[in-house]
C-alpha atoms as a PDB file:
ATOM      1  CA  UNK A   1       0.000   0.000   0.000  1.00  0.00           C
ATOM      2  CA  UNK A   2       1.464   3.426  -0.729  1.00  0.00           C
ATOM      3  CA  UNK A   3       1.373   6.565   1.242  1.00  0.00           C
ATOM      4  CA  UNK A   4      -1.160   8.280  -0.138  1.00  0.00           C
ATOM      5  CA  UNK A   5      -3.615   4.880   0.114  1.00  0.00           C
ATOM      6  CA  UNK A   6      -2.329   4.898   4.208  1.00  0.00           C
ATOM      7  CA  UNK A   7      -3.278   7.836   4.847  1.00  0.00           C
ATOM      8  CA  UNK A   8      -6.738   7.708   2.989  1.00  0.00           C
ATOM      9  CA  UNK A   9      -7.752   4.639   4.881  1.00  0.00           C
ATOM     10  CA  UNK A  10      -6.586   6.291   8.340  1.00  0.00           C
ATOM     11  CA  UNK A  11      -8.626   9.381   7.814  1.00  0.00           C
ATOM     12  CA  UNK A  12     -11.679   7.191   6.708  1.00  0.00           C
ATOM     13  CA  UNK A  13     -11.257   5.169   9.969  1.00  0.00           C
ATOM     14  CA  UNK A  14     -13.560   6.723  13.316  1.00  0.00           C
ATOM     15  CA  UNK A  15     -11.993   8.576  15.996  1.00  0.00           C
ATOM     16  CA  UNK A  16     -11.250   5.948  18.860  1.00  0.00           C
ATOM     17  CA  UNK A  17      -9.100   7.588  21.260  1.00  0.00           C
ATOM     18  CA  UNK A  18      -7.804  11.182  22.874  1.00  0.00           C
ATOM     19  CA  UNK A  19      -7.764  13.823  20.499  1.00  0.00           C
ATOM     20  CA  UNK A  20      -4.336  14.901  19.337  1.00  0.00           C
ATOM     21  CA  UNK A  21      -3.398  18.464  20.199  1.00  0.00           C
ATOM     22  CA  UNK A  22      -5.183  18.443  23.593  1.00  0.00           C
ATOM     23  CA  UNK A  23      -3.204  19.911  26.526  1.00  0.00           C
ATOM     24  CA  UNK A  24      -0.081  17.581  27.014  1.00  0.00           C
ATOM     25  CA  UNK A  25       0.572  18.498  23.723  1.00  0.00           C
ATOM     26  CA  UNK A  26      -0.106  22.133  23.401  1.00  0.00           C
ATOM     27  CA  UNK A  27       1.966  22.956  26.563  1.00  0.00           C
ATOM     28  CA  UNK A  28       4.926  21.113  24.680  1.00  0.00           C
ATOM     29  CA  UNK A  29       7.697  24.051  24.419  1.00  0.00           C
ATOM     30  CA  UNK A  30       8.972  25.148  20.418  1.00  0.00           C
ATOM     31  CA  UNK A  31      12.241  22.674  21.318  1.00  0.00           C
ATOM     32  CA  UNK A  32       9.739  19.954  22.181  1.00  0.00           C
ATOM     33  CA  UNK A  33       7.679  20.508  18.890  1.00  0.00           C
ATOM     34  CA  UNK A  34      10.675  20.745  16.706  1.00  0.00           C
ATOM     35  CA  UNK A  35      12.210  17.330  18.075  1.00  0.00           C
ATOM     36  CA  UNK A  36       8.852  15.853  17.592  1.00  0.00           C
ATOM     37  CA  UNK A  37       8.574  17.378  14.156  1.00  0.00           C
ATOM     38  CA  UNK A  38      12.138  15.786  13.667  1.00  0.00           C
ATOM     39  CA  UNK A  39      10.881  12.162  14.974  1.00  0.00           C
ATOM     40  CA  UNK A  40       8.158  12.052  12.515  1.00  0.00           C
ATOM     41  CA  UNK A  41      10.451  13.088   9.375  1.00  0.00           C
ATOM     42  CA  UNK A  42       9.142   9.831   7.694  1.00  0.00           C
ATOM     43  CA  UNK A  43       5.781  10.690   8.065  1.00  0.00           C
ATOM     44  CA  UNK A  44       6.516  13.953   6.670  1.00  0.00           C
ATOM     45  CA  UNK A  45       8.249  12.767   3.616  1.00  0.00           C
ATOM     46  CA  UNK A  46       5.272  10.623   3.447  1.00  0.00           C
ATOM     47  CA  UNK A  47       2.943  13.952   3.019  1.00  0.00           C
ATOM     48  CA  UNK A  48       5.153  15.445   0.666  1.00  0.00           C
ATOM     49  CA  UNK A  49       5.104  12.917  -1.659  1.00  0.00           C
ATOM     50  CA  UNK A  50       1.436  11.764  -1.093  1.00  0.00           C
ATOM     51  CA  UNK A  51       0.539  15.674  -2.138  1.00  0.00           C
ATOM     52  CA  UNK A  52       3.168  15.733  -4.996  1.00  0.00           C
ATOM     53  CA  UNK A  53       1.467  12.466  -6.301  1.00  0.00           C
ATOM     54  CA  UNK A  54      -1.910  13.450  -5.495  1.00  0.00           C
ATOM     55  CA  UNK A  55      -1.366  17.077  -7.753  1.00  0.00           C
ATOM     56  CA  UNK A  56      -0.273  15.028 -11.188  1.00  0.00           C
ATOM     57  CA  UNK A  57      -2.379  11.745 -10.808  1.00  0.00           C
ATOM     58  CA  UNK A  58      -3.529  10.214 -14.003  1.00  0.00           C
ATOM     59  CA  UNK A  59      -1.273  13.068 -15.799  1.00  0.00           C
ATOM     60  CA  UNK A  60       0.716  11.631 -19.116  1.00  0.00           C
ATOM     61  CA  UNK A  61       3.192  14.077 -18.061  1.00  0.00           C
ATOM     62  CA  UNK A  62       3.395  14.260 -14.685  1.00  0.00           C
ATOM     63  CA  UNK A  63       6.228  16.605 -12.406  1.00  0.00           C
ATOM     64  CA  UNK A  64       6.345  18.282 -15.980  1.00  0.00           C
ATOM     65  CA  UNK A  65       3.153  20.491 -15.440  1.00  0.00           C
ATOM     66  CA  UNK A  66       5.342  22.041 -12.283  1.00  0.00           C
ATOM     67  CA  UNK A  67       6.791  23.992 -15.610  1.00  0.00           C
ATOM     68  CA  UNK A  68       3.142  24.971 -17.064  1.00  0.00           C
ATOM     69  CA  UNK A  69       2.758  28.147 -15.081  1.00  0.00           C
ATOM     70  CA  UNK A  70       6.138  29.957 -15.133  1.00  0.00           C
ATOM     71  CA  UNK A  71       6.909  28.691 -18.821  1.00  0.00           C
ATOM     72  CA  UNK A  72       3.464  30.028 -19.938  1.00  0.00           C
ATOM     73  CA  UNK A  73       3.536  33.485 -17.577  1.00  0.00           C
ATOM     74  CA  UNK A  74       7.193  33.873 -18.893  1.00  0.00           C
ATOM     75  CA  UNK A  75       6.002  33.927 -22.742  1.00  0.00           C
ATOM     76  CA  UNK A  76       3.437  35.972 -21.872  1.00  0.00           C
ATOM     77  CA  UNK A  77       5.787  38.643 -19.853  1.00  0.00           C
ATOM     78  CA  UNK A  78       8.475  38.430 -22.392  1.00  0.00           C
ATOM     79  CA  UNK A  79       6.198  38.961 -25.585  1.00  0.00           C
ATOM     80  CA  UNK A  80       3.852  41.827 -24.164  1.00  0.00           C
ATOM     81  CA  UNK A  81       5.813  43.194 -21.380  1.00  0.00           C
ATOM     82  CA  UNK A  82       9.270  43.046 -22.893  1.00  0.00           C
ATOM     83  CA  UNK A  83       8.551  43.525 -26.603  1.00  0.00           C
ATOM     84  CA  UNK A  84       5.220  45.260 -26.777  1.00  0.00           C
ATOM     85  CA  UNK A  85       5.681  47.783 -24.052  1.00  0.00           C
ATOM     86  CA  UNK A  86       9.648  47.877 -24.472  1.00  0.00           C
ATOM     87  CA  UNK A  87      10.967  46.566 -20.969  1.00  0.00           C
ATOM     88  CA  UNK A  88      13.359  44.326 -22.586  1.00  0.00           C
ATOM     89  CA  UNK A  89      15.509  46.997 -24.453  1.00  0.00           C
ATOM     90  CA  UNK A  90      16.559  48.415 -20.793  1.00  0.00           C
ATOM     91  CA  UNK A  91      16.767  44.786 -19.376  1.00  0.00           C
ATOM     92  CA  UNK A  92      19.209  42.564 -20.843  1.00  0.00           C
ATOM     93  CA  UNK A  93      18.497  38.622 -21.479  1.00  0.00           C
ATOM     94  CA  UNK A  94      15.063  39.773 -20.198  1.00  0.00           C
ATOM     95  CA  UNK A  95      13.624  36.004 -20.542  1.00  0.00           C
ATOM     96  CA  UNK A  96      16.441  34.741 -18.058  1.00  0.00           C
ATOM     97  CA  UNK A  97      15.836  37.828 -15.666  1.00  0.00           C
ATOM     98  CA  UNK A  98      12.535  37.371 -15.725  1.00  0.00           C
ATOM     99  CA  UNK A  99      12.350  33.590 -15.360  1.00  0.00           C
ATOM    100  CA  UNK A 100      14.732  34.418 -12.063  1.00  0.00           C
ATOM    101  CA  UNK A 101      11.947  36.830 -10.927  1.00  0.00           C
ATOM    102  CA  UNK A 102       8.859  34.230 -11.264  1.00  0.00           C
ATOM    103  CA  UNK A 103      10.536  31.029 -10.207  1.00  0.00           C
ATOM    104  CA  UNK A 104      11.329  32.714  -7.106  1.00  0.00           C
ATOM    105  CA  UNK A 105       7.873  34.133  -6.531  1.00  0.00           C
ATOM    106  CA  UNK A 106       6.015  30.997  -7.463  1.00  0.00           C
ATOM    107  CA  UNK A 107       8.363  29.067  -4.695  1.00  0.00           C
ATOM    108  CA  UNK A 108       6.921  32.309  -1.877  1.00  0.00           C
ATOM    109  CA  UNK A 109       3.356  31.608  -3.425  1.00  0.00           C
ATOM    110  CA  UNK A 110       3.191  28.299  -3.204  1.00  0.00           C
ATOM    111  CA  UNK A 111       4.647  27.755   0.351  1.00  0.00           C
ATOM    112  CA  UNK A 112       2.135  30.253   1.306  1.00  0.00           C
ATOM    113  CA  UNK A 113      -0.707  29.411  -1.149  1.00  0.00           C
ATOM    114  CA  UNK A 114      -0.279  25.614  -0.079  1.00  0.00           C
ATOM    115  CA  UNK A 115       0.496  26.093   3.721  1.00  0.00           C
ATOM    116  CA  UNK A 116      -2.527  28.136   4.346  1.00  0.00           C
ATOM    117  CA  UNK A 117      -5.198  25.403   3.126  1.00  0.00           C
ATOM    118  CA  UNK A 118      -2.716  22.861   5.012  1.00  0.00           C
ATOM    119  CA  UNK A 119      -4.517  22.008   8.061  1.00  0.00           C
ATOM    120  CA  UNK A 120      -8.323  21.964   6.210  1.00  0.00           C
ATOM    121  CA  UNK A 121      -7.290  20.188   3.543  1.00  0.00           C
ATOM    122  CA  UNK A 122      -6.017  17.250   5.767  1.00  0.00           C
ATOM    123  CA  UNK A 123      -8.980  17.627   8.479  1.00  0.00           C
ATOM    124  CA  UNK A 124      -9.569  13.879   8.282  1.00  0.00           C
ATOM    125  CA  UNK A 125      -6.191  12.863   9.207  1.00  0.00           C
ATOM    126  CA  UNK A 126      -5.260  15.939  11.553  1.00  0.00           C
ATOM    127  CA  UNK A 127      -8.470  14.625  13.823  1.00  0.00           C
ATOM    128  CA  UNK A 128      -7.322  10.674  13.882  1.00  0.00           C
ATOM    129  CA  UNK A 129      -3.904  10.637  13.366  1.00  0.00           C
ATOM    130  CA  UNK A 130      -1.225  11.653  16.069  1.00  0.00           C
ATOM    131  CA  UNK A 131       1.669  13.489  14.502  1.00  0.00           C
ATOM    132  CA  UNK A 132       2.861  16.576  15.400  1.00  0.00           C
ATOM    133  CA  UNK A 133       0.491  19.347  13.114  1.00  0.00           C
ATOM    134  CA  UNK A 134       3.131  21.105  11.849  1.00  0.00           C
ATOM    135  CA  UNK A 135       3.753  18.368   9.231  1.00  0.00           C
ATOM    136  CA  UNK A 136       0.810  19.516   7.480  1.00  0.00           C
ATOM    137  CA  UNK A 137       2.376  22.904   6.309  1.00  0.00           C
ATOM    138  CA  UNK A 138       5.535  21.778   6.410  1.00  0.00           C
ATOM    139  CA  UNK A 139       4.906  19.338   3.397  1.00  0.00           C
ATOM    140  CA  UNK A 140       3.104  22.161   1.686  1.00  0.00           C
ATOM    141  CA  UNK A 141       6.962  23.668   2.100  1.00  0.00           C
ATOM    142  CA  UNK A 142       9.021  20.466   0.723  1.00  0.00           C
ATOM    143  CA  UNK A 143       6.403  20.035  -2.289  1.00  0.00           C
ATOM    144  CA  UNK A 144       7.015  24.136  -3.418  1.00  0.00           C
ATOM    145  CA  UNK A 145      10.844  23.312  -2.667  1.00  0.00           C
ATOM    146  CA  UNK A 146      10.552  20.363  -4.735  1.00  0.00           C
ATOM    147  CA  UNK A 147       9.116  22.261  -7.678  1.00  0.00           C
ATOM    148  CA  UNK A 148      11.549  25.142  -7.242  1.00  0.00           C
ATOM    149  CA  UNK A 149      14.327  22.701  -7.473  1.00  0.00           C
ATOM    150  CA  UNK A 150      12.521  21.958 -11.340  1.00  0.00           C
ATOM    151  CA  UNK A 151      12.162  24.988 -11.850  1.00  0.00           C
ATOM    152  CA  UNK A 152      15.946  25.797 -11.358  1.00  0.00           C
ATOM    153  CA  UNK A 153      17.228  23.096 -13.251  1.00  0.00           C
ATOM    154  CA  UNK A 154      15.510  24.942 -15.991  1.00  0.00           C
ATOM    155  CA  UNK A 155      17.306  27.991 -14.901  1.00  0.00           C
ATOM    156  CA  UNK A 156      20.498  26.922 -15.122  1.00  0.00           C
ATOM    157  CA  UNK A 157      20.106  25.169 -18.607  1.00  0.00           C
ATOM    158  CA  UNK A 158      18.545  28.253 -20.093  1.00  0.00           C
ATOM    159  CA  UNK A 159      21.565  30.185 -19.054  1.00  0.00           C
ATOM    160  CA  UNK A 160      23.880  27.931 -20.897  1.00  0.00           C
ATOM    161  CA  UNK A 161      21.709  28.179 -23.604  1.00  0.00           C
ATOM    162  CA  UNK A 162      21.903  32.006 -23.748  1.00  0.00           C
ATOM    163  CA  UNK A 163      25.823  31.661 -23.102  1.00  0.00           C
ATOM    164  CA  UNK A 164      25.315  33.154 -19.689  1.00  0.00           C
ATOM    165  CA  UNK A 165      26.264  30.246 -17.365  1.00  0.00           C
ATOM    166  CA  UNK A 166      26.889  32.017 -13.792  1.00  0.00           C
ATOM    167  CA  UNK A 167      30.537  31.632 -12.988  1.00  0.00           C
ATOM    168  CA  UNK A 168      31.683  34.508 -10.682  1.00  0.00           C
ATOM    169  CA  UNK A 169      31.625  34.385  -6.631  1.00  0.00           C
ATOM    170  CA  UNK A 170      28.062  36.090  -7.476  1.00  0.00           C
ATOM    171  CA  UNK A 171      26.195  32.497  -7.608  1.00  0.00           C
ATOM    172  CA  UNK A 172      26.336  32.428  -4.045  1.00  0.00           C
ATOM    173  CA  UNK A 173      24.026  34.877  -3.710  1.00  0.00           C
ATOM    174  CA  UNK A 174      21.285  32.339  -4.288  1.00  0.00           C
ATOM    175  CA  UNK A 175      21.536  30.908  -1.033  1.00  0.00           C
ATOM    176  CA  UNK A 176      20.772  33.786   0.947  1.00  0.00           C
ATOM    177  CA  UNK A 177      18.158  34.749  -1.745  1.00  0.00           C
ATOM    178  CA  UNK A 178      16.505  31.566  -1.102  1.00  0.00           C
ATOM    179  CA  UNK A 179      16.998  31.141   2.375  1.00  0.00           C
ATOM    180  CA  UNK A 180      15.291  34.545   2.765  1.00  0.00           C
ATOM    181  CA  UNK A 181      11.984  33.563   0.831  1.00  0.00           C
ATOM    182  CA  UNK A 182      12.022  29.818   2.245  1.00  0.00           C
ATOM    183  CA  UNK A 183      12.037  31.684   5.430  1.00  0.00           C
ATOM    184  CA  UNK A 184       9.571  34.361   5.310  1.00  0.00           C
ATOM    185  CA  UNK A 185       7.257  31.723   3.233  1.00  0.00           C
ATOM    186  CA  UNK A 186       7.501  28.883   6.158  1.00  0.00           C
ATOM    187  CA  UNK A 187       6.576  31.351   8.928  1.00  0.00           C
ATOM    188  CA  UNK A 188       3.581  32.585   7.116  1.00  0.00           C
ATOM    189  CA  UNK A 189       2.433  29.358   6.318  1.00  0.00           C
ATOM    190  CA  UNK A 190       2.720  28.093  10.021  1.00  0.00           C
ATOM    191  CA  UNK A 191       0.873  31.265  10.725  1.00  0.00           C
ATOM    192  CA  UNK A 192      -2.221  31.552   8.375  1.00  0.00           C
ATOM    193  CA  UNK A 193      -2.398  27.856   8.330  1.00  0.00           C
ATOM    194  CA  UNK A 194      -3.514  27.780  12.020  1.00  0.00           C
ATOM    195  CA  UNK A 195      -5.390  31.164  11.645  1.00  0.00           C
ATOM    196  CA  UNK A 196      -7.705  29.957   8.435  1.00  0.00           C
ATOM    197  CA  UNK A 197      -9.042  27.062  10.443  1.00  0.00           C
ATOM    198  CA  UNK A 198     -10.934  29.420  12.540  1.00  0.00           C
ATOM    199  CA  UNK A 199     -11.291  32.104   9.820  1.00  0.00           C
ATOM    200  CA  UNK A 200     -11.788  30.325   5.892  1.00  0.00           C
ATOM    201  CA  UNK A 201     -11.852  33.753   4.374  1.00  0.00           C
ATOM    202  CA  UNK A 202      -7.865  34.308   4.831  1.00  0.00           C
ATOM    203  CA  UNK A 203      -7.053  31.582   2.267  1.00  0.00           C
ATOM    204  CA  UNK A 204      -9.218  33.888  -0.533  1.00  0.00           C
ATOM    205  CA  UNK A 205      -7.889  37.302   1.516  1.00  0.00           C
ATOM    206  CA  UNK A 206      -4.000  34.925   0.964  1.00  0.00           C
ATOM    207  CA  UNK A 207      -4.619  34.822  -2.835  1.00  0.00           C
ATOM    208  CA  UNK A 208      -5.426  38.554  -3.412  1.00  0.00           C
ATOM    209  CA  UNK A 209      -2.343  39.588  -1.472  1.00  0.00           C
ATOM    210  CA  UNK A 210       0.005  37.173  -3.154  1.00  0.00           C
ATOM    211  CA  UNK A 211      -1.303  38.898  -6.467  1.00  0.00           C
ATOM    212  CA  UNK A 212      -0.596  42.147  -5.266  1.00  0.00           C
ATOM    213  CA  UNK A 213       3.092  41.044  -3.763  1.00  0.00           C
ATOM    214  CA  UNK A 214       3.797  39.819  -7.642  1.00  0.00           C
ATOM    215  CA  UNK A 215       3.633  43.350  -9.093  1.00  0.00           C
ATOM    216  CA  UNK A 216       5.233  44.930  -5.813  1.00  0.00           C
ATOM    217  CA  UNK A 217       8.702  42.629  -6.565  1.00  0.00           C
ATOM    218  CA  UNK A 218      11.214  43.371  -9.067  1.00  0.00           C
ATOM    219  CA  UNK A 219      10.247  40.664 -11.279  1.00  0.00           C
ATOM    220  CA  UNK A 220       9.033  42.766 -14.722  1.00  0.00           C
ATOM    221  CA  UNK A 221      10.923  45.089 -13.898  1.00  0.00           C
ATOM    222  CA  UNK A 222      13.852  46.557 -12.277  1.00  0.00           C
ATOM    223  CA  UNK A 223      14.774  47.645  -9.013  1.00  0.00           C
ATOM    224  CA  UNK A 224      16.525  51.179 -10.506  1.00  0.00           C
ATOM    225  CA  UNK A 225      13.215  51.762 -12.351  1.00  0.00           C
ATOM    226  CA  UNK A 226      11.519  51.884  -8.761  1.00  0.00           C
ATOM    227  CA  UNK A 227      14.169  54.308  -7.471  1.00  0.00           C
ATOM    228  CA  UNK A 228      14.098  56.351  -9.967  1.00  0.00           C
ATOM    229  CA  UNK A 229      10.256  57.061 -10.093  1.00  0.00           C
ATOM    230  CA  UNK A 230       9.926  57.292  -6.135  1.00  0.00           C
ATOM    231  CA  UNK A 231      13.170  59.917  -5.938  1.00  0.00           C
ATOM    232  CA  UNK A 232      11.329  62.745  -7.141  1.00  0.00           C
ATOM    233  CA  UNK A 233       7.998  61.971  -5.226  1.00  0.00           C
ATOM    234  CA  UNK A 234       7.692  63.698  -1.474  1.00  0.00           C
ATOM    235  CA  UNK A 235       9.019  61.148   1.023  1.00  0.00           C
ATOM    236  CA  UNK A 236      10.599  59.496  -2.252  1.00  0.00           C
ATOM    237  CA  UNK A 237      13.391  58.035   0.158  1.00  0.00           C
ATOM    238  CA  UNK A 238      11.685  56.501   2.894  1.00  0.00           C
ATOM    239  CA  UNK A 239       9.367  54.827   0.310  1.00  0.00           C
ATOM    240  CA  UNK A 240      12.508  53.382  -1.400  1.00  0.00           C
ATOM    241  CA  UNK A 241      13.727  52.012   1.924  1.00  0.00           C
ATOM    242  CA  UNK A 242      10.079  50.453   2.133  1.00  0.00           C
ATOM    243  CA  UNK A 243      10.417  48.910  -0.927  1.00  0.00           C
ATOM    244  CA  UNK A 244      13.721  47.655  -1.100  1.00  0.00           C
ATOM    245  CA  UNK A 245      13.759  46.101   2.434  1.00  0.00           C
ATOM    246  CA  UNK A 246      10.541  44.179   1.605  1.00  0.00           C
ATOM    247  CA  UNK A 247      11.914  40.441   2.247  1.00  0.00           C
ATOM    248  CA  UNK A 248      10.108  39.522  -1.173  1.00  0.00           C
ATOM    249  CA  UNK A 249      12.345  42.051  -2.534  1.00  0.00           C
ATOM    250  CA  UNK A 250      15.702  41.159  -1.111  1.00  0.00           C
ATOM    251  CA  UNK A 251      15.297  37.734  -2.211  1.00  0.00           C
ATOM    252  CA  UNK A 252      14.324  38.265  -6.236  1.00  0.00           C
ATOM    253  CA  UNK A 253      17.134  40.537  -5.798  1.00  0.00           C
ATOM    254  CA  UNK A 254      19.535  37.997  -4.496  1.00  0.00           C
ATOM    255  CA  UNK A 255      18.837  35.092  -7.128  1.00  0.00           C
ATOM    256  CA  UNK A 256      18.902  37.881 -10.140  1.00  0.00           C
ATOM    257  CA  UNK A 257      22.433  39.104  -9.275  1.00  0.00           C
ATOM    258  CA  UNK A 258      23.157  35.315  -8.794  1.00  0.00           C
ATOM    259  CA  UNK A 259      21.678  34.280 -12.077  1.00  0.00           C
ATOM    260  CA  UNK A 260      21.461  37.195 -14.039  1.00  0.00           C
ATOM    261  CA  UNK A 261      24.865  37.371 -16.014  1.00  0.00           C
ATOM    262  CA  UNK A 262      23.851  40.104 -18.078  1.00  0.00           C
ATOM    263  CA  UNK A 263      23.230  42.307 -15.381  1.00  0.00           C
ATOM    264  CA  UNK A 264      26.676  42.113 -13.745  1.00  0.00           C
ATOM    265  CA  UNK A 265      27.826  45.025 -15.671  1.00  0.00           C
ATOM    266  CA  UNK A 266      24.794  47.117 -16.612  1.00  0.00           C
ATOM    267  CA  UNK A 267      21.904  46.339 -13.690  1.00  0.00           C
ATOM    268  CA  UNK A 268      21.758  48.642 -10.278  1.00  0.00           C
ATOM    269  CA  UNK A 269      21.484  47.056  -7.335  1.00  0.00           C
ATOM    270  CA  UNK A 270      20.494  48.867  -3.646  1.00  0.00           C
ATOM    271  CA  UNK A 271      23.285  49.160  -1.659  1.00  0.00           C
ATOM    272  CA  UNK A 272      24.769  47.124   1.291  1.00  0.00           C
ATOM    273  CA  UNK A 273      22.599  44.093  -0.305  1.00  0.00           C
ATOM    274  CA  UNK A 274      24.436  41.139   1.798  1.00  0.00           C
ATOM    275  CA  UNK A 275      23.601  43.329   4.862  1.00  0.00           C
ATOM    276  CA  UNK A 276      19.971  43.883   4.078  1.00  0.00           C
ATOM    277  CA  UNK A 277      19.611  40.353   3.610  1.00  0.00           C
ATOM    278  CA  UNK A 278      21.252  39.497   6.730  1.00  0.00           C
ATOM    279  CA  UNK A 279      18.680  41.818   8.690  1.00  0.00           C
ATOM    280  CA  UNK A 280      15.413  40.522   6.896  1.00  0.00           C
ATOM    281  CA  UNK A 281      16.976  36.862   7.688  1.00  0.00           C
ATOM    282  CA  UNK A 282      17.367  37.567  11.719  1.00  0.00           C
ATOM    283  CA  UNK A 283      13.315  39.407  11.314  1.00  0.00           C
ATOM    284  CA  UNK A 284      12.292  36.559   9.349  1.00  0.00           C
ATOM    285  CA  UNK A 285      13.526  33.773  12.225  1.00  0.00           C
ATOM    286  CA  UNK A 286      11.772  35.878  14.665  1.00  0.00           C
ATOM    287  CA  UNK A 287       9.065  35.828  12.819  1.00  0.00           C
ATOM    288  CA  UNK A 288       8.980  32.463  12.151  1.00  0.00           C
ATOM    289  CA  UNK A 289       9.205  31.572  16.165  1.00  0.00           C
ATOM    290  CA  UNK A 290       6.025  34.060  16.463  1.00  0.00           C
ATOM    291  CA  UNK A 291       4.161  32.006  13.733  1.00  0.00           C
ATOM    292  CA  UNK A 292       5.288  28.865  15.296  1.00  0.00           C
ATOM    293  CA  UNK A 293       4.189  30.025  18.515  1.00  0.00           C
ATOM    294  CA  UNK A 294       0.931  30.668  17.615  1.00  0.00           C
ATOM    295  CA  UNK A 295       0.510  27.961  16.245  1.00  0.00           C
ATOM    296  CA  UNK A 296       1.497  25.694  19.014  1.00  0.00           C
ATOM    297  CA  UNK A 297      -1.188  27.944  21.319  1.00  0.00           C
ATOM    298  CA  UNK A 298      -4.366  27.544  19.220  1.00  0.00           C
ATOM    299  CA  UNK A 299      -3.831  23.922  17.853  1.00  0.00           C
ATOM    300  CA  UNK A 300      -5.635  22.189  20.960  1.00  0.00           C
ATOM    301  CA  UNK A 301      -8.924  23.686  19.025  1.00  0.00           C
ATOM    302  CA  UNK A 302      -8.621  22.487  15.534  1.00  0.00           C
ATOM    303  CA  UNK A 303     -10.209  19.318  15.782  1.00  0.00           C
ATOM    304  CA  UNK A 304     -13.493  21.023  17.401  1.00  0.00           C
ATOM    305  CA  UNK A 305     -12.917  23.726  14.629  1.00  0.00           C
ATOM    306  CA  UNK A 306     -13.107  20.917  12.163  1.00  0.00           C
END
């Protein structure tokens, strides 16, 4: 029997015992979840791969429609954003720039896309089954990672195709740049997948942000456009700093000046980048302990809740 036929047949089975999440385990302490979270790593490898194979079943082509959405929004982009409105003469190798720019926001989007629906969408199993809950939107995480890991692969063979293969100390920029979007994506997911149980709205109120962060992050265009439109403005400065310290920011930053060749000579970037990064990484673990946090507190409740 695989994983995703185990789990079906222990959600279908009744509810025999104590409720998981109750008070022994709610008064467990972060270090006390994240051991238990590490104990059950089989079961979560389980749920990723259950939800990977669950998202292409009966599909002739499979992990190949992971490629669908940013191949088909980066045709679109190129053509009418890059060649019918001109963005590509100021942007060189604007296809690999902006393929940098949507593979990184698809892997924010769907951490936080699939994190938030985490805990409803597995109702059946998070009332029966007795695993720590953060599994749940933590294989929402490892399925987007998964997917990103495509998506790069893609990247990086589209650079050699262009003649642009990454070879300067810049490359290592990626880490940071996804460690940063990984980060901020986990915490929110921990966060909004404990709050939507008690509040459905957020995952529809989750979609219409995530729509809005897309044309708030340097992916169409870039970061020195930004500047130069909000300099002249009244308070042009401070809304620069807004901008550019945006986490979402930081990290489509970080991968372009990793992957982007072409902009090594020619593209802008803010300054003290590494150090800006650094910052939004030390907010983004405190944030993450705050989403984990509240997460841990309000869990007892989500079997009533479902």
């Amino acid at each position: 029997m695989d994983a995703e036929a185990r789990f079906a047949a222990l959600a279908a089975q009744p509810f025999l015992g104590r409720r998981n999440g109750g008070p022994t385990e709610t008064s467990i302490g972060a270090i006390g979840q994240i051991t238990a979270v590490f104990r059950n790593r089989q079961a979560l490898a389980l749920l990723i791969r259950r939800d990977l194979k669950a998202r292409y079943k009966d599909s002739t082509l499979g992990f190949l429609w992971t490629l669908a959405r940013p191949l088909t929004q980066l045709a679109i982009y190129v053509l009418v954003i890059g060649h019918f409105l001109g963005a590509a003469r100021n942007i060189p190798d604007f296809a690999i720039y902006v393929y940098t720019g949507i593979a990184a926001f698809t892997l924010f989007s769907d951490i936080v896309s699939g994190g938030t629906g985490s805990i409803i969408a597995n109702a059946g199993l998070v009332k029966k089954v007795a695993v720590p809950r953060e599994l749940y939107p933590l294989a929402s995480v490892g399925g987007a990672f998964f997917n990103y890991g495509v998506q790069l692969v893609i990247l990086i063979l589209a650079t050699l195709a262009f003649g642009a293969f990454p070879m300067s100390w810049d490359i290592l920029y990626a880490i940071p740049g996804i460690l940063i979007i990984g980060l901020y994506g986990t915490a929110l997911a921990l966060l909004l997948s404990a709050i939507t149980v008690f509040l459905r709205d957020i995952s529809y109120l989750v979609e219409v942000i995530l729509m809005v962060l897309m044309w708030l992050s340097p992916v169409l265009y870039s970061w020195s456009m930004v500047r130069d439109v909000l300099t002249p403005l009244n308070g042009g400065p401070v809304l620069i700093e807004i901008y550019t310290n945006n986490p979402l920011t930081l990290g489509v930053l970080a991968l372009q000046k990793a992957f982007w060749v072409a902009g090594a000579q020619t593209a802008e970037y803010p300054e003290h980048l590494l150090l800006r990064i650094g910052i939004a990484l030390i907010i983004g673990l405190t944030l993450l302990f705050f989403g984990h946090w509240v997460f841990r507190r309000i869990q007892g409740n989500f079997a009533q809740e479902l």
